[in-house]
C-alpha atoms as a PDB file:
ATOM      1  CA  UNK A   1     187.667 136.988 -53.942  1.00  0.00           C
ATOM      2  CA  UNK A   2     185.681 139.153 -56.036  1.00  0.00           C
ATOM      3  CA  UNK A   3     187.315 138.588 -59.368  1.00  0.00           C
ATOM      4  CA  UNK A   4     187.265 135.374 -58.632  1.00  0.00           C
ATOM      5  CA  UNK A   5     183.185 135.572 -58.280  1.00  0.00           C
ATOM      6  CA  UNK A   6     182.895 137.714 -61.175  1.00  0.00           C
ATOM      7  CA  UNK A   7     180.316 136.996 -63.490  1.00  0.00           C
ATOM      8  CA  UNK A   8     179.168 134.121 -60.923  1.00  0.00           C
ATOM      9  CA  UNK A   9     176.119 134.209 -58.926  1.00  0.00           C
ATOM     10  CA  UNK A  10     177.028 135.265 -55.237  1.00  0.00           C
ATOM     11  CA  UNK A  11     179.031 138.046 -56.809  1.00  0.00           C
ATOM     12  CA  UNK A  12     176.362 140.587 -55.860  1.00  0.00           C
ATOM     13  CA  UNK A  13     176.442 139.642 -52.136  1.00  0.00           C
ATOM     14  CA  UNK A  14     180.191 139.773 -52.032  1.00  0.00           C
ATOM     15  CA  UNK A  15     180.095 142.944 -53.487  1.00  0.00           C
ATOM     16  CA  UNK A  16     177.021 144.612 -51.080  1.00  0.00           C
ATOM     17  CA  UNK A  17     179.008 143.377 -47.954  1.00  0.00           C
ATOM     18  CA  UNK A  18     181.992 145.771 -48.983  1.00  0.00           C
ATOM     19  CA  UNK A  19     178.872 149.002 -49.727  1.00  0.00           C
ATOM     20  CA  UNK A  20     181.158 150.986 -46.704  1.00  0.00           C
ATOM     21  CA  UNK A  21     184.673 151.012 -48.420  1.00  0.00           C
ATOM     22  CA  UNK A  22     182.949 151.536 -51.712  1.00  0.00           C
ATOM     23  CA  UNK A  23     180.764 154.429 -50.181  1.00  0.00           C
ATOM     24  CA  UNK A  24     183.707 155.834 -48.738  1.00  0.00           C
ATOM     25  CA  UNK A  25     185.756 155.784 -51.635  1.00  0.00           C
ATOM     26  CA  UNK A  26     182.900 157.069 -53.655  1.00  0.00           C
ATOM     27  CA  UNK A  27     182.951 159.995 -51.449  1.00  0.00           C
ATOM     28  CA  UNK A  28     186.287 161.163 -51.640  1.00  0.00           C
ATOM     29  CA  UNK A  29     186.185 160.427 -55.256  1.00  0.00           C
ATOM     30  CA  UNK A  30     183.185 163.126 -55.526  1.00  0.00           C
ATOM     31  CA  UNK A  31     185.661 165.040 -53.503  1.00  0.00           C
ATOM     32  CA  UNK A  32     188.433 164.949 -56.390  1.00  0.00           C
ATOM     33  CA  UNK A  33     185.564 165.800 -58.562  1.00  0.00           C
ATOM     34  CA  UNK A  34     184.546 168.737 -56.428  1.00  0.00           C
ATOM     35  CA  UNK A  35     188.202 170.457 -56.397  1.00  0.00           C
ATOM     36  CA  UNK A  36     188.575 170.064 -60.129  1.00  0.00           C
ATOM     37  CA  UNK A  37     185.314 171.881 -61.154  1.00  0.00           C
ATOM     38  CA  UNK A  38     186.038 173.971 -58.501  1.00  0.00           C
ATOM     39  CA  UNK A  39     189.512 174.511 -59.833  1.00  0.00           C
ATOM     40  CA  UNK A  40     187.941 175.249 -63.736  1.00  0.00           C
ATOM     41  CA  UNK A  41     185.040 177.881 -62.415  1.00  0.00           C
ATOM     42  CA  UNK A  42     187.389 179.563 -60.440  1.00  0.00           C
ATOM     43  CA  UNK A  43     184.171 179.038 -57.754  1.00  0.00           C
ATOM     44  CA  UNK A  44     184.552 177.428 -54.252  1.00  0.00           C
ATOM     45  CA  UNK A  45     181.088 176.513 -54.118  1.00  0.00           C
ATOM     46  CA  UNK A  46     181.428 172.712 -55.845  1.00  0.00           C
ATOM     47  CA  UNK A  47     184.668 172.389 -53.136  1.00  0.00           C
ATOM     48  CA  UNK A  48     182.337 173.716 -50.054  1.00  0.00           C
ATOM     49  CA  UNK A  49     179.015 171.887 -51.295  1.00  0.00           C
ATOM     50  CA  UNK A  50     181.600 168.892 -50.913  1.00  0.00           C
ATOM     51  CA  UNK A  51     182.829 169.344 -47.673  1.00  0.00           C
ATOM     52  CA  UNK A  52     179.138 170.193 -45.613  1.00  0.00           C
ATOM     53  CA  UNK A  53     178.056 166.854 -47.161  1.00  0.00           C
ATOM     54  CA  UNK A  54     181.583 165.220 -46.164  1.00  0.00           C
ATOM     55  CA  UNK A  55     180.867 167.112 -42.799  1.00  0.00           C
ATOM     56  CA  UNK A  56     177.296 165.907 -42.742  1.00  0.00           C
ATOM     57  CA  UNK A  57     178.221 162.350 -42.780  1.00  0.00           C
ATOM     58  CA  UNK A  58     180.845 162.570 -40.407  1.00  0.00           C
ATOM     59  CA  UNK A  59     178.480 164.025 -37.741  1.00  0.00           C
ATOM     60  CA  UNK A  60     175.595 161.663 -38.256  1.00  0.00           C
ATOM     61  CA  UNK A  61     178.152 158.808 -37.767  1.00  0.00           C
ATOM     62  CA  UNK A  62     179.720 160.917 -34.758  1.00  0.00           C
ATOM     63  CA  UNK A  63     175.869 160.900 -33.183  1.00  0.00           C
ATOM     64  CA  UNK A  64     175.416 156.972 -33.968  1.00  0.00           C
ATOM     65  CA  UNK A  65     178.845 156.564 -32.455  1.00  0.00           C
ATOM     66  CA  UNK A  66     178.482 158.931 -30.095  1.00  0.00           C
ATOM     67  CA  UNK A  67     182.033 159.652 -30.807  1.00  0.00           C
ATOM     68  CA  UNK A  68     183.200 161.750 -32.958  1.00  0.00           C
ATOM     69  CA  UNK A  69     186.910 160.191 -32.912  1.00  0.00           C
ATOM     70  CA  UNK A  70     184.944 156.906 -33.469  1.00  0.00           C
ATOM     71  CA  UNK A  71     183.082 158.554 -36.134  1.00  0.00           C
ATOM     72  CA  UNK A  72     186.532 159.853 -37.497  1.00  0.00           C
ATOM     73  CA  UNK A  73     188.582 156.174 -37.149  1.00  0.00           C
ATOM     74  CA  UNK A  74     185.680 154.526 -39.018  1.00  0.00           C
ATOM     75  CA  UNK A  75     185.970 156.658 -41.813  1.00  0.00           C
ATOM     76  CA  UNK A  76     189.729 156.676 -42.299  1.00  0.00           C
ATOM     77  CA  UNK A  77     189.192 152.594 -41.329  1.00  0.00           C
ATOM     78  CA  UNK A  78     186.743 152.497 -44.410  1.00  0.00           C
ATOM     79  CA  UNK A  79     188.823 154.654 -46.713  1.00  0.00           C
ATOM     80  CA  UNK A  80     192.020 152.543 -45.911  1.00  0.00           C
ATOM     81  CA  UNK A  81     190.213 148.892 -46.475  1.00  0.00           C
ATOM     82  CA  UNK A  82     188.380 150.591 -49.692  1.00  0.00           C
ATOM     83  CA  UNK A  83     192.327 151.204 -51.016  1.00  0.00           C
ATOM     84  CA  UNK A  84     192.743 147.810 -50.146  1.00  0.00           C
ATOM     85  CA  UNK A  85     189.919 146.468 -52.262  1.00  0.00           C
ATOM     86  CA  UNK A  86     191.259 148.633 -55.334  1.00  0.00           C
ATOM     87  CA  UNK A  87     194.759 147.296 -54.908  1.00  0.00           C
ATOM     88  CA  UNK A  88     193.253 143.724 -54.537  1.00  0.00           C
ATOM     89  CA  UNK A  89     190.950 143.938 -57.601  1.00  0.00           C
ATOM     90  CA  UNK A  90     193.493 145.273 -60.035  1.00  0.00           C
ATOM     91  CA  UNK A  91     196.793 143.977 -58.442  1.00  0.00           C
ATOM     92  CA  UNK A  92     198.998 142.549 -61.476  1.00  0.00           C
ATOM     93  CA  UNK A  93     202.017 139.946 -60.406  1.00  0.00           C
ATOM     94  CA  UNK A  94     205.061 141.197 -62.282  1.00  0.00           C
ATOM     95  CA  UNK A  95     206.910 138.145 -63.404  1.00  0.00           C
ATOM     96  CA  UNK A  96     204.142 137.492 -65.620  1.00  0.00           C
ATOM     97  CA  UNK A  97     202.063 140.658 -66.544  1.00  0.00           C
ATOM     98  CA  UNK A  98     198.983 139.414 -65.428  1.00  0.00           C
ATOM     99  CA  UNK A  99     196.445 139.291 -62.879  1.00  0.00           C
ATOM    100  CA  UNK A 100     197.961 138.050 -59.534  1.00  0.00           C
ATOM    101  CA  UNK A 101     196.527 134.363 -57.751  1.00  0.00           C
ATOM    102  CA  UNK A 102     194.420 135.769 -54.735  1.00  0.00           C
END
């Protein structure tokens, strides 16, 4: 639905309503980030600044929940239907080489 809205008014609202999966994923992309500086400095510090914020989140959302397996299945939920937004948005059909019919 998005690249269907894209460049169309309403594509902004789509877009906020998926702000979870796209937080998420921004997350453990920072997370990739982390380990490869980390990786160059030879320095654990970008890795562990990366994991207390990771850790952070995860409790606040544990309190919320007052869970912290909820807290845990809603981020693995997010991450999992964030992956499903990438694989929807650049999902090519292969009988023609293009961009598949949603």
């Amino acid at each position: 639905m998005l690249r269907i809205y894209l460049g169309r008014p309403g594509f902004g609202r789509l877009i906020a309503r998926q702000s979870l999966y796209l937080a998420t994923l921004a997350l453990w992309l920072a997370g990739a980030a982390a380990l490869a500086v980390s990786a160059a400095r030879r320095s654990p510090a970008p890795l562990l600044s990366w994991l207390a914020l990771g850790g952070a989140a995860l409790a606040a959302m544990a309190v919320r929940k007052r869970s912290v397996r909820l807290a845990a299945h809603s981020a693995l939920t997010w991450t999992m239907n964030g992956l499903g937004l990438l694989v929807g948005w650049f999902r090519v059909d292969p009988r023609t080489g293009r961009e598949a019919a949603c």
